[in-house]
PDB file of N, CA and C in Angstrom:
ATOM      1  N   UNK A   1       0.837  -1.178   0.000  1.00  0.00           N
ATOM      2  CA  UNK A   1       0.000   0.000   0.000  1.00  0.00           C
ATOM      3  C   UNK A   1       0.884   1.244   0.000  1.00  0.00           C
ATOM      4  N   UNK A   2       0.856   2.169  -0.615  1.00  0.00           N
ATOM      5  CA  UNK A   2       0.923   3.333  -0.756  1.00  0.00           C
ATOM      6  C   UNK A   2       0.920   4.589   1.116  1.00  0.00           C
ATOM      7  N   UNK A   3       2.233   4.756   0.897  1.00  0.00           N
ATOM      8  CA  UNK A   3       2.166   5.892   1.906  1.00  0.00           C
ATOM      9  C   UNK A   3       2.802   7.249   1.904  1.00  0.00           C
ATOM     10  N   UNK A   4       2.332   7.970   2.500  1.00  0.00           N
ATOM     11  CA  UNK A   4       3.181   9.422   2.306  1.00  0.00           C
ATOM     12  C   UNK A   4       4.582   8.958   2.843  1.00  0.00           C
ATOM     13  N   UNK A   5       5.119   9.735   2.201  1.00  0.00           N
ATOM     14  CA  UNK A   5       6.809   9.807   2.596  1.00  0.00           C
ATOM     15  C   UNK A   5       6.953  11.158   2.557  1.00  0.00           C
ATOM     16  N   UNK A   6       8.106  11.914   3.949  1.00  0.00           N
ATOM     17  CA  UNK A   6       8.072  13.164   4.548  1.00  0.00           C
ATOM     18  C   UNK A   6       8.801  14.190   3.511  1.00  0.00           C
ATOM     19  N   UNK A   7       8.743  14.898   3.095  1.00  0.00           N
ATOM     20  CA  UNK A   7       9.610  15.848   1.966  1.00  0.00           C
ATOM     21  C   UNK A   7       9.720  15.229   0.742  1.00  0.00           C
ATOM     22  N   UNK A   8       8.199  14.664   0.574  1.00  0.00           N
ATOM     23  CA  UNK A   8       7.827  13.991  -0.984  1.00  0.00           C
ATOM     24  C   UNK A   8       6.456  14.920  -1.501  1.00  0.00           C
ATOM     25  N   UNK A   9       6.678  15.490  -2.413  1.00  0.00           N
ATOM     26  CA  UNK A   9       5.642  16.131  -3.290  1.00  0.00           C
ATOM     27  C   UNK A   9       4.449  15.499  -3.338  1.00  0.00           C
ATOM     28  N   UNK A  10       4.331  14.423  -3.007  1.00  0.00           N
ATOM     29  CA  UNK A  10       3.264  13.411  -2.741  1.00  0.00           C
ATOM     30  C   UNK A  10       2.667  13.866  -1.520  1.00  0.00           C
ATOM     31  N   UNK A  11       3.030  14.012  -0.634  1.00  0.00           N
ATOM     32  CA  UNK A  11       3.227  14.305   0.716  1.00  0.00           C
ATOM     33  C   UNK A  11       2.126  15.646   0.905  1.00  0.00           C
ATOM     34  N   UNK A  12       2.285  16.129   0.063  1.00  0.00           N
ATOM     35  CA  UNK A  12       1.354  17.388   0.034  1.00  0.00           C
ATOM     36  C   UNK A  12       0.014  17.746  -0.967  1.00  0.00           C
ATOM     37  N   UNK A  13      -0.065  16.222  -1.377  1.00  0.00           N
ATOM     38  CA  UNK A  13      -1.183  16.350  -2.484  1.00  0.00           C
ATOM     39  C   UNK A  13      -2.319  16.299  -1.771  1.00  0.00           C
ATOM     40  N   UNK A  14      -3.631  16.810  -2.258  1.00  0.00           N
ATOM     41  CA  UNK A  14      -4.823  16.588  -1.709  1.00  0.00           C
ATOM     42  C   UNK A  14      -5.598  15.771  -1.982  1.00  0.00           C
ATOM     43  N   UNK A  15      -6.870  15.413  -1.261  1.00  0.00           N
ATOM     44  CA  UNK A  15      -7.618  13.901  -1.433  1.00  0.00           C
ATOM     45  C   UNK A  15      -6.453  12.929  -1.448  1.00  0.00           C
ATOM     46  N   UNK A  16      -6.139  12.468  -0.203  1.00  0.00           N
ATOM     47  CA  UNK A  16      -5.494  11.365  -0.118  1.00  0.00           C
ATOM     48  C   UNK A  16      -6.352  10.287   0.008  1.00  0.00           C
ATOM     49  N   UNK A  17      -6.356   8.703  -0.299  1.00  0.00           N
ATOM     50  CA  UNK A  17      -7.076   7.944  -0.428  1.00  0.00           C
ATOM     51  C   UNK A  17      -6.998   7.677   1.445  1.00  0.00           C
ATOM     52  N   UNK A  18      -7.908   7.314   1.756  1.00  0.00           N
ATOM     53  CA  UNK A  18      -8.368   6.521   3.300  1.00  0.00           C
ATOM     54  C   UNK A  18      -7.581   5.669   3.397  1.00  0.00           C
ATOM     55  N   UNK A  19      -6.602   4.869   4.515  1.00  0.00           N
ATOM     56  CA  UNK A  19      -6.298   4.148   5.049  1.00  0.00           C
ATOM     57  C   UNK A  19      -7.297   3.121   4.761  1.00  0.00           C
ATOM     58  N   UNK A  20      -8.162   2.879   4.736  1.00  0.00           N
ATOM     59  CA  UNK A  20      -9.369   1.916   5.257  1.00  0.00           C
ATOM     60  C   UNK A  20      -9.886   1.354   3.764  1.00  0.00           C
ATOM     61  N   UNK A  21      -9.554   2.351   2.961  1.00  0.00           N
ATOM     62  CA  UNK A  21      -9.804   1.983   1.076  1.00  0.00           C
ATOM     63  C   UNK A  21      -8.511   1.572   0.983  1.00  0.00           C
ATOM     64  N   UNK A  22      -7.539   2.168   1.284  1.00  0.00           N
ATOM     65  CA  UNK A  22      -6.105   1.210   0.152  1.00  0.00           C
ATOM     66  C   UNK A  22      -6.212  -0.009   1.277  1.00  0.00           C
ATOM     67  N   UNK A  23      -6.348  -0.478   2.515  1.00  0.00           N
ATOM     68  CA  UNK A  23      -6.169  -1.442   2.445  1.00  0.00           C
ATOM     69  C   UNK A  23      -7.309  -2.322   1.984  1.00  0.00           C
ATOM     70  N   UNK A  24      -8.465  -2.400   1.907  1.00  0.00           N
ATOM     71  CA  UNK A  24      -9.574  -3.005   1.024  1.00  0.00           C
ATOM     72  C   UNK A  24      -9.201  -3.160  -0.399  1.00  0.00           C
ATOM     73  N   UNK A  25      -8.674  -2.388  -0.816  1.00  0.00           N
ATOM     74  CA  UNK A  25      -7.952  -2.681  -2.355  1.00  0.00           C
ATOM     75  C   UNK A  25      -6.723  -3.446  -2.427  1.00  0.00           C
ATOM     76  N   UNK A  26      -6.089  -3.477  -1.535  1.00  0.00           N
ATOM     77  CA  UNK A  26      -4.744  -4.141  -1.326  1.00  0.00           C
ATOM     78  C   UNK A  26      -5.238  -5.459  -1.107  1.00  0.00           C
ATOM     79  N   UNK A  27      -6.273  -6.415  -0.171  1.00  0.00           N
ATOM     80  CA  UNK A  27      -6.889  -7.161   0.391  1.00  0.00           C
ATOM     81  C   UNK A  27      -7.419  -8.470  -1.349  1.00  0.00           C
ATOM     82  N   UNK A  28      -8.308  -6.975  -1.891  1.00  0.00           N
ATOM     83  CA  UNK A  28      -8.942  -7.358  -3.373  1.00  0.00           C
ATOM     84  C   UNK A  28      -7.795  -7.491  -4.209  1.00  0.00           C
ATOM     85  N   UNK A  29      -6.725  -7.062  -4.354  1.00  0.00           N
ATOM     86  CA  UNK A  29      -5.900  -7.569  -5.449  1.00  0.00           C
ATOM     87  C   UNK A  29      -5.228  -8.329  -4.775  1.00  0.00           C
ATOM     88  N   UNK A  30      -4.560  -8.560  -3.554  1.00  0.00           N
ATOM     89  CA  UNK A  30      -4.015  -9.796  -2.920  1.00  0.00           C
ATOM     90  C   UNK A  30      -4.566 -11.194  -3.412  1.00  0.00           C
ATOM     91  N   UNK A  31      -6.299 -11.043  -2.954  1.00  0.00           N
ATOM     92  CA  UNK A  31      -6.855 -12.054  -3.239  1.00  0.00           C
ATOM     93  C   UNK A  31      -7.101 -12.688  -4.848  1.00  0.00           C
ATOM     94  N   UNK A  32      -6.839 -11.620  -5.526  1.00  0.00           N
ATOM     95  CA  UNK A  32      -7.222 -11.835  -7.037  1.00  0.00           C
ATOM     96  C   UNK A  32      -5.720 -13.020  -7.564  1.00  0.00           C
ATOM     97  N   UNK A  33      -4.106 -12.271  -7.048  1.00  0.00           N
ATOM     98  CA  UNK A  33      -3.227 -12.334  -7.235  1.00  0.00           C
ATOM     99  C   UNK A  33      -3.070 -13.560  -6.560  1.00  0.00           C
ATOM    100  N   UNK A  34      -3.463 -14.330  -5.853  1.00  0.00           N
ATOM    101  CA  UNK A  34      -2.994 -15.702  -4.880  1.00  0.00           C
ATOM    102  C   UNK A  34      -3.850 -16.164  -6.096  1.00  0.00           C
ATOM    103  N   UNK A  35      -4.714 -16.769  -6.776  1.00  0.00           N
ATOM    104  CA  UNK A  35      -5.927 -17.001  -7.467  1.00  0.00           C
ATOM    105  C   UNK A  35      -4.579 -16.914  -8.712  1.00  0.00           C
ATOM    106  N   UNK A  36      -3.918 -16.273  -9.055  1.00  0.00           N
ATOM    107  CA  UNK A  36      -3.895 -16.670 -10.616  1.00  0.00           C
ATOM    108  C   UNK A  36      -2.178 -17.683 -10.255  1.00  0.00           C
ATOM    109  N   UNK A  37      -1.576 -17.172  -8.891  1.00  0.00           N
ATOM    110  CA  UNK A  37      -0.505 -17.802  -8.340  1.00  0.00           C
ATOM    111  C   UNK A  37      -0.914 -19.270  -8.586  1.00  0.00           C
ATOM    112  N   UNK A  38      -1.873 -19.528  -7.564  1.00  0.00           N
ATOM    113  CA  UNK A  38      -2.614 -20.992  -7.703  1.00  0.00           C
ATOM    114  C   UNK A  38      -2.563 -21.404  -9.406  1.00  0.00           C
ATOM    115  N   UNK A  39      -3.065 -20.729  -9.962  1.00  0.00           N
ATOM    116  CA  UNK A  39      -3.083 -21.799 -11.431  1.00  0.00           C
ATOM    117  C   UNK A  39      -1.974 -21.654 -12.019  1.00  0.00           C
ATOM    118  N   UNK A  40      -0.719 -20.701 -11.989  1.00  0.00           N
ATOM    119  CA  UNK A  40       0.366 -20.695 -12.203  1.00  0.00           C
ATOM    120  C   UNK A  40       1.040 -22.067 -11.668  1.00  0.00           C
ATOM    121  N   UNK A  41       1.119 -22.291 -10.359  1.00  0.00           N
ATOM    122  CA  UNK A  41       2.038 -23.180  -9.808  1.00  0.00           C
ATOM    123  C   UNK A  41       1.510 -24.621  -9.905  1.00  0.00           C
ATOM    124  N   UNK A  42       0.111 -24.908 -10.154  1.00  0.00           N
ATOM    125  CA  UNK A  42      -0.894 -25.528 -10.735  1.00  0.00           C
ATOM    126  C   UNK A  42      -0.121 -26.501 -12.182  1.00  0.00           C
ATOM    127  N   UNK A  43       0.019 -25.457 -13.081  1.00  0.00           N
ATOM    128  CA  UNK A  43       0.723 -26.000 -13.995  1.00  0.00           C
ATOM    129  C   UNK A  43       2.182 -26.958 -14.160  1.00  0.00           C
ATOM    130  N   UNK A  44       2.756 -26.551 -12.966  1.00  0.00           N
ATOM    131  CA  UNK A  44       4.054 -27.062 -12.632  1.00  0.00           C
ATOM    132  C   UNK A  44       4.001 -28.434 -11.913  1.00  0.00           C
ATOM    133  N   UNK A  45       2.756 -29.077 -11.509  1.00  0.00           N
ATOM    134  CA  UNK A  45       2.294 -30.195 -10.819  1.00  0.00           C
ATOM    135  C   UNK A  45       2.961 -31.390 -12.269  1.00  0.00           C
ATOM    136  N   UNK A  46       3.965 -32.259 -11.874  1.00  0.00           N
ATOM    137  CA  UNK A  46       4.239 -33.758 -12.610  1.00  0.00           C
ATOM    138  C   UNK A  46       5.546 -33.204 -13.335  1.00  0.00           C
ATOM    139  N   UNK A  47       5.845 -31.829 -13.262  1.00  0.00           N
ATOM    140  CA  UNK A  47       7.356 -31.621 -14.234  1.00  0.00           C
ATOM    141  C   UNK A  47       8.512 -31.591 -12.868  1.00  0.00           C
ATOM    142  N   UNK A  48       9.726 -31.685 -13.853  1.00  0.00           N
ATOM    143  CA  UNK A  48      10.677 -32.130 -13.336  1.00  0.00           C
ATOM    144  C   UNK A  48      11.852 -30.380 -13.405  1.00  0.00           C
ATOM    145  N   UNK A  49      12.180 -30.548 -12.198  1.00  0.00           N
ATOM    146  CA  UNK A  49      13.696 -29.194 -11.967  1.00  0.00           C
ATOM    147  C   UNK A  49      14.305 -29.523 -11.509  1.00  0.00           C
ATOM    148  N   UNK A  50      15.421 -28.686 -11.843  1.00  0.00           N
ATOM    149  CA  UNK A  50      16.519 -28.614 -10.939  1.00  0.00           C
ATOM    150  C   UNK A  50      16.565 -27.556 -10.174  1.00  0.00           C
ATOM    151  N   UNK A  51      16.887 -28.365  -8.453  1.00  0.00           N
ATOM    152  CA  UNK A  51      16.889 -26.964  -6.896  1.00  0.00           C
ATOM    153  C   UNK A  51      17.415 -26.709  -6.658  1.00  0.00           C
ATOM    154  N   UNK A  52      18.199 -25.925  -6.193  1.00  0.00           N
ATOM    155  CA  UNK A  52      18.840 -25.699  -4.935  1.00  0.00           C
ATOM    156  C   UNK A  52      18.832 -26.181  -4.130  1.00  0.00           C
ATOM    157  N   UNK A  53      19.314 -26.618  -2.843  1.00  0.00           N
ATOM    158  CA  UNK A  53      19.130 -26.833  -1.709  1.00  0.00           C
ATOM    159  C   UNK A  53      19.331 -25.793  -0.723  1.00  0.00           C
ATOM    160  N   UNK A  54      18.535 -24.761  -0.307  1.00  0.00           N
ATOM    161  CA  UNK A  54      18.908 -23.927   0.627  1.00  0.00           C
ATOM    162  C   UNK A  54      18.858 -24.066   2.240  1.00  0.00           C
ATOM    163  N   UNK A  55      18.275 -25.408   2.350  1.00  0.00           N
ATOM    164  CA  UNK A  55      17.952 -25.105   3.933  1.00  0.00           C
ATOM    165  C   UNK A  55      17.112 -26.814   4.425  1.00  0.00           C
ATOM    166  N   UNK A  56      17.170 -26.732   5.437  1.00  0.00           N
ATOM    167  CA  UNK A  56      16.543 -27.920   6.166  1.00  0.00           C
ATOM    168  C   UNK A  56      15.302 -27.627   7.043  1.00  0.00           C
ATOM    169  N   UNK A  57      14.368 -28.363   6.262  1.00  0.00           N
ATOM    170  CA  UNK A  57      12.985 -27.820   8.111  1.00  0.00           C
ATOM    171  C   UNK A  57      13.473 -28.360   8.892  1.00  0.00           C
ATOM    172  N   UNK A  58      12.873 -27.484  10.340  1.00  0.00           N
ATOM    173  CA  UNK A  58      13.131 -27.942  11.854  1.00  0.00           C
ATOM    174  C   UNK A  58      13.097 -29.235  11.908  1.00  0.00           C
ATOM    175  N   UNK A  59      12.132 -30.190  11.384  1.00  0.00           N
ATOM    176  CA  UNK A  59      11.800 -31.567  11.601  1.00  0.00           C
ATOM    177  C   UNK A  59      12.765 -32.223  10.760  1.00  0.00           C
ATOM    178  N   UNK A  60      13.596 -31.745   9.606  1.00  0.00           N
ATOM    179  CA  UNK A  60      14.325 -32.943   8.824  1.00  0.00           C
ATOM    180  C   UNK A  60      13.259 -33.683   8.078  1.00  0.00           C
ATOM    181  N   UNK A  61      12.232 -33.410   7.914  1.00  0.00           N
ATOM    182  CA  UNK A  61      11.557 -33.873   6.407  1.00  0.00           C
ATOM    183  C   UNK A  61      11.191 -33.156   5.234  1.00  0.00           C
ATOM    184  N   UNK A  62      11.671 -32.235   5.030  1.00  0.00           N
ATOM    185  CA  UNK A  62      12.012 -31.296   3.920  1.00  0.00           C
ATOM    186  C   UNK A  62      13.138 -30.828   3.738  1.00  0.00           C
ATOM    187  N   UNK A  63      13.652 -30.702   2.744  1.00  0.00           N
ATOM    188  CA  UNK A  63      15.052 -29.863   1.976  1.00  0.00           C
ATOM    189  C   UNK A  63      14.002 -28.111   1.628  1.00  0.00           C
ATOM    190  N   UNK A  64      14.250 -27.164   1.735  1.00  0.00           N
ATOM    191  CA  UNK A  64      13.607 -26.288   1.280  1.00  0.00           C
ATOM    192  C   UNK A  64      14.704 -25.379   0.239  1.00  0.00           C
ATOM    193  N   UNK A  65      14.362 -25.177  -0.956  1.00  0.00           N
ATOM    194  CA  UNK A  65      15.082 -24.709  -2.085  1.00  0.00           C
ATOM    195  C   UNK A  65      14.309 -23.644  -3.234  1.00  0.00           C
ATOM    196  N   UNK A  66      14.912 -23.617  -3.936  1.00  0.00           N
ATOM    197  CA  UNK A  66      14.484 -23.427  -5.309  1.00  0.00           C
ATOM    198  C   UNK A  66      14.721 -23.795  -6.316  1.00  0.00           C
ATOM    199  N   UNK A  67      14.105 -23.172  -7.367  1.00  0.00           N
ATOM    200  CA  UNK A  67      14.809 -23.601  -9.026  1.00  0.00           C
ATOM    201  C   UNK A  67      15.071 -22.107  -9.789  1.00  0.00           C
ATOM    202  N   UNK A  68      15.338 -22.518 -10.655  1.00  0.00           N
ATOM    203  CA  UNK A  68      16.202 -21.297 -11.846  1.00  0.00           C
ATOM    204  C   UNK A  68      14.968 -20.118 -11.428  1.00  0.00           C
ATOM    205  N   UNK A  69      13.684 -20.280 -11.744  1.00  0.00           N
ATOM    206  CA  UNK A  69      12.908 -19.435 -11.789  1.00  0.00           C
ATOM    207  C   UNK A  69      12.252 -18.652 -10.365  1.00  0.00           C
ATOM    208  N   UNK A  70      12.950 -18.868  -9.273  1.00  0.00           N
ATOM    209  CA  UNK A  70      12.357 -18.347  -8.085  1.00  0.00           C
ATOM    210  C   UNK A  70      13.322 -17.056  -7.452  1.00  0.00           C
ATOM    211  N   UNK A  71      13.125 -16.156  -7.101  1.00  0.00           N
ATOM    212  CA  UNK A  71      13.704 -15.365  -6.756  1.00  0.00           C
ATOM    213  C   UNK A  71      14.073 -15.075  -5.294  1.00  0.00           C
ATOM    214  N   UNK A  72      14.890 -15.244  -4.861  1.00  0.00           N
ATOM    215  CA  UNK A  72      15.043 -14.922  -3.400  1.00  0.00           C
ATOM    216  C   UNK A  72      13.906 -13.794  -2.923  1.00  0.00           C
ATOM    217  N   UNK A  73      13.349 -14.217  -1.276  1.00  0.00           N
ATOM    218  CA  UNK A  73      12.762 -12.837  -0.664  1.00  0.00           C
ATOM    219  C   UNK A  73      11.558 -12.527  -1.954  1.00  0.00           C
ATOM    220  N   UNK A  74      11.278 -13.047  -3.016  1.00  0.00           N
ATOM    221  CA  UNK A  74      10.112 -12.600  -3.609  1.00  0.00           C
ATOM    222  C   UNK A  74       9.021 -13.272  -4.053  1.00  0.00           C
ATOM    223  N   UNK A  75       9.683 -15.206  -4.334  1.00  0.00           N
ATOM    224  CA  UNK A  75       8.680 -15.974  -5.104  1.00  0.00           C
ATOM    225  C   UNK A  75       8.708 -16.577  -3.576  1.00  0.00           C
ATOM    226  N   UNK A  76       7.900 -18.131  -3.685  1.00  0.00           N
ATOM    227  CA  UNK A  76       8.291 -19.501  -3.068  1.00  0.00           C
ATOM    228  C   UNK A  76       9.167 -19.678  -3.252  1.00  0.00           C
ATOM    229  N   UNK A  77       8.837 -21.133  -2.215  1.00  0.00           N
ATOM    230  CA  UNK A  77      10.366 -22.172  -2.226  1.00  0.00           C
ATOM    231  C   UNK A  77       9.761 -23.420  -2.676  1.00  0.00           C
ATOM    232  N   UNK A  78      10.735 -24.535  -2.567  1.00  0.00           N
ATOM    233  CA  UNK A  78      10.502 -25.762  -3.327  1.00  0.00           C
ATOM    234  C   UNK A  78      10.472 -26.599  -1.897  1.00  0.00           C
ATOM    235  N   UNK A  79       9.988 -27.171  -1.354  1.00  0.00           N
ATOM    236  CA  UNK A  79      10.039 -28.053  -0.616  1.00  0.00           C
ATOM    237  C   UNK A  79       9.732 -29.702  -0.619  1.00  0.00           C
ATOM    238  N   UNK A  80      10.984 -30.099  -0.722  1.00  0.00           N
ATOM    239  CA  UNK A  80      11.238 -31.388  -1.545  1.00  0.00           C
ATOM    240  C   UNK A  80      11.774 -32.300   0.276  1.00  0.00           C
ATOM    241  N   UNK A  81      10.330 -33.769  -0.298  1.00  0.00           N
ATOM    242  CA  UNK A  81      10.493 -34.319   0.358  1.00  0.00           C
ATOM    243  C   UNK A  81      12.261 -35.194   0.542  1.00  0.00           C
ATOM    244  N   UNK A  82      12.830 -34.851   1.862  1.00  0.00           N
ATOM    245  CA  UNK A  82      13.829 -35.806   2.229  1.00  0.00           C
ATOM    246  C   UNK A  82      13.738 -37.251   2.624  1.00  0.00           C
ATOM    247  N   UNK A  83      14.216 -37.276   1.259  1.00  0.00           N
ATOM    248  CA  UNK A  83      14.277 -39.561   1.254  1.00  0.00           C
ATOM    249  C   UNK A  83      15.766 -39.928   0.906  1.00  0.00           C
ATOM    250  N   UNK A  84      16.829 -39.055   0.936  1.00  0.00           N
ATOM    251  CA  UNK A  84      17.974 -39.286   0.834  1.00  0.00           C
ATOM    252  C   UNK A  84      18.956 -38.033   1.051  1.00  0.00           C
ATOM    253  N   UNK A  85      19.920 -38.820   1.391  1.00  0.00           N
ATOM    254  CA  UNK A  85      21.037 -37.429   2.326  1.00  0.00           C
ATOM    255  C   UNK A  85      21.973 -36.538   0.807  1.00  0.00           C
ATOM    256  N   UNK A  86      21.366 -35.019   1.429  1.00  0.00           N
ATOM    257  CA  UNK A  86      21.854 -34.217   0.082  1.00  0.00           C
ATOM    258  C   UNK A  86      22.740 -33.346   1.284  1.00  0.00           C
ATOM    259  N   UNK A  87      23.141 -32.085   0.498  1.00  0.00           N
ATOM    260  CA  UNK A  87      23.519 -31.733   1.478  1.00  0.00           C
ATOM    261  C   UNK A  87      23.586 -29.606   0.989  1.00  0.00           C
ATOM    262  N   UNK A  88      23.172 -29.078   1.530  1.00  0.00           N
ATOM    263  CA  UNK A  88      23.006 -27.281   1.552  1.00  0.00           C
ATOM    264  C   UNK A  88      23.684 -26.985   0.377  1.00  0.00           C
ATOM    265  N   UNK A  89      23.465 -26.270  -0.781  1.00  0.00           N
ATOM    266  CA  UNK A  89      24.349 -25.562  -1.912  1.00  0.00           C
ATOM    267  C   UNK A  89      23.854 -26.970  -2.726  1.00  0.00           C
ATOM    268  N   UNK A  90      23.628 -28.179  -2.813  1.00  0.00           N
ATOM    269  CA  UNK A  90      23.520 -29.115  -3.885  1.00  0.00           C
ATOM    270  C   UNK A  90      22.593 -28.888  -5.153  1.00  0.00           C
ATOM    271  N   UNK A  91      22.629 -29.157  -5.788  1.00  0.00           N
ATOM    272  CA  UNK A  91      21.501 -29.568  -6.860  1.00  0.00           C
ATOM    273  C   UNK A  91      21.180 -30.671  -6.935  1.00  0.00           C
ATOM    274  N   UNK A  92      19.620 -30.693  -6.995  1.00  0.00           N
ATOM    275  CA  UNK A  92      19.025 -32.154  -7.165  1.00  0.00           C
ATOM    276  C   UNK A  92      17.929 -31.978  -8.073  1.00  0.00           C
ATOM    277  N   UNK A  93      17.190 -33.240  -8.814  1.00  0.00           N
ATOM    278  CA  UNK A  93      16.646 -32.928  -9.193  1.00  0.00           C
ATOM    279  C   UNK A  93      15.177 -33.434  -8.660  1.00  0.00           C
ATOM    280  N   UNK A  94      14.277 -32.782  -8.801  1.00  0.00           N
ATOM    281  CA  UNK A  94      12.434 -32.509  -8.709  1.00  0.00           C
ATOM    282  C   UNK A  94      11.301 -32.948  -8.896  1.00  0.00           C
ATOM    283  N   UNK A  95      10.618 -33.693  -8.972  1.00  0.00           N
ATOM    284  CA  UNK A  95       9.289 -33.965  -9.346  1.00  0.00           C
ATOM    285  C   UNK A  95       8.133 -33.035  -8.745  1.00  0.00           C
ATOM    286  N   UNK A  96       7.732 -31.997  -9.252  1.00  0.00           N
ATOM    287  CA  UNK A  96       6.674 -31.269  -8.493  1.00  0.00           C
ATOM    288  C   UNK A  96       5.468 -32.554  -8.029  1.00  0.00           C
ATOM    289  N   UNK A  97       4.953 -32.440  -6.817  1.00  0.00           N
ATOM    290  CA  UNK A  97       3.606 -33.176  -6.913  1.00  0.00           C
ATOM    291  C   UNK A  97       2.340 -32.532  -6.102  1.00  0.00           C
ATOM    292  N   UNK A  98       2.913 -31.517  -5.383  1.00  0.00           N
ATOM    293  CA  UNK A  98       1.439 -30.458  -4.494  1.00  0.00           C
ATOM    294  C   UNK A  98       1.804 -28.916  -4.934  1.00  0.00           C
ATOM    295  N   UNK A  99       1.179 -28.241  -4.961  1.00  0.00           N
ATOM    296  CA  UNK A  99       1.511 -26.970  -3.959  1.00  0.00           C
ATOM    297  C   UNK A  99       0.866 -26.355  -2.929  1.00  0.00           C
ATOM    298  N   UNK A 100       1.680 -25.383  -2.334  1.00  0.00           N
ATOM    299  CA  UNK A 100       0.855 -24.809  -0.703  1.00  0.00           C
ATOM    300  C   UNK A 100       0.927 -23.865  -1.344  1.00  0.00           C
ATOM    301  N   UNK A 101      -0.165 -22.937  -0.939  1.00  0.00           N
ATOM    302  CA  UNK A 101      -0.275 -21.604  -1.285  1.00  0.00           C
ATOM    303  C   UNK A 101       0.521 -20.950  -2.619  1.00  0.00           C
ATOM    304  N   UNK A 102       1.479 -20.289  -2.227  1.00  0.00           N
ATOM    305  CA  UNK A 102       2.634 -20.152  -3.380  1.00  0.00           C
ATOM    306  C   UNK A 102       4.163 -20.798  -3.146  1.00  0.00           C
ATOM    307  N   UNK A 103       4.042 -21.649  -2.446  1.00  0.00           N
ATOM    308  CA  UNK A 103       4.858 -22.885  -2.753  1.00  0.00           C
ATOM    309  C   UNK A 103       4.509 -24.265  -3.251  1.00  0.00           C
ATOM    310  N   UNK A 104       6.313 -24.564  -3.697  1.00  0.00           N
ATOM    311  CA  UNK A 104       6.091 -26.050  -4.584  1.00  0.00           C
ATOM    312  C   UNK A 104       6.657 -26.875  -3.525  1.00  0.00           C
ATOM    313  N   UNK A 105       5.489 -28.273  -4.288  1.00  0.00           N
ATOM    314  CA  UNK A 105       6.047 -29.693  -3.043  1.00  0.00           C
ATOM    315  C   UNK A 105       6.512 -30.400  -3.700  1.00  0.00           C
ATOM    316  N   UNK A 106       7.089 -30.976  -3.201  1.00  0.00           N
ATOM    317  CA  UNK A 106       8.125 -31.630  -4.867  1.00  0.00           C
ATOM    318  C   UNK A 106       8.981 -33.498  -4.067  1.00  0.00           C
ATOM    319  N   UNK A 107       9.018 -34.183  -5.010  1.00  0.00           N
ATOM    320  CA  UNK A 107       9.848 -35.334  -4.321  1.00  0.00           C
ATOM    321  C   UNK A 107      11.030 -35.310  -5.465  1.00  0.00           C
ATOM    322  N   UNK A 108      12.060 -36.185  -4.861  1.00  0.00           N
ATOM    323  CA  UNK A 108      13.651 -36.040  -5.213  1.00  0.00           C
ATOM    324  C   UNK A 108      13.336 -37.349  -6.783  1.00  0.00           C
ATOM    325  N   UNK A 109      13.731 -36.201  -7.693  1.00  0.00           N
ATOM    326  CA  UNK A 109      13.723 -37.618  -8.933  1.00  0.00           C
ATOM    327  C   UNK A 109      14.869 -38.784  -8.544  1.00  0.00           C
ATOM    328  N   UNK A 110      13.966 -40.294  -8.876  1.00  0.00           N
ATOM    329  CA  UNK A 110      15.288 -41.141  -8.810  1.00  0.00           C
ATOM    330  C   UNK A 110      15.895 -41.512 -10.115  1.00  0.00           C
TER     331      UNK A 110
END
């Protein structure tokens, strides 16, 4: 959402939108935007990548990573079931088979 910033020409414009409207609009395109995420990541269900390995869940049943197309801090992650010992920085490769929200679930191709 949109905010004034102090010694911004913005800052001094009139009719500023309500607090209470940009976030209702922020809310409505959030929701529109998870909705086309879903059929985006949708499509990626049965293909095969190559991850990263960036990290381990607390529990040790996920590798959590990415692939070529995810951006740090902006997309998902890949969270690929652990059924064999990889190890942080590796590449492996993917089978997408769920997603959560705007992440991919993925098992380790054999």
């Amino acid at each position: 959402m949109y905010s004034k910033e102090d010694k911004t020409p913005a800052e001094k414009l009139k009719d500023q939108v309500h607090y209470m409207t940009k976030k209702s609009r922020y809310h409505k395109i959030m929701s529109i935007q998870k909705e086309i995420s879903k059929q985006n990541l949708e499509e990626k269900i049965g293909k095969t990548y190559e991850a990263i390995i960036e990290h381990i869940s607390f529990d040790k049943k996920y590798y959590i990573g990415r692939t070529y197309m995810d951006v740090p801090e902006e997309d998902g992650v890949v969270f690929i079931k652990n059924t064999k010992e990889h190890n942080i920085g590796e590449f492996i490769k993917c089978q997408i088979t769920d997603i959560k929200d705007y992440d991919l679930i993925a098992k380790i191709e054999e």
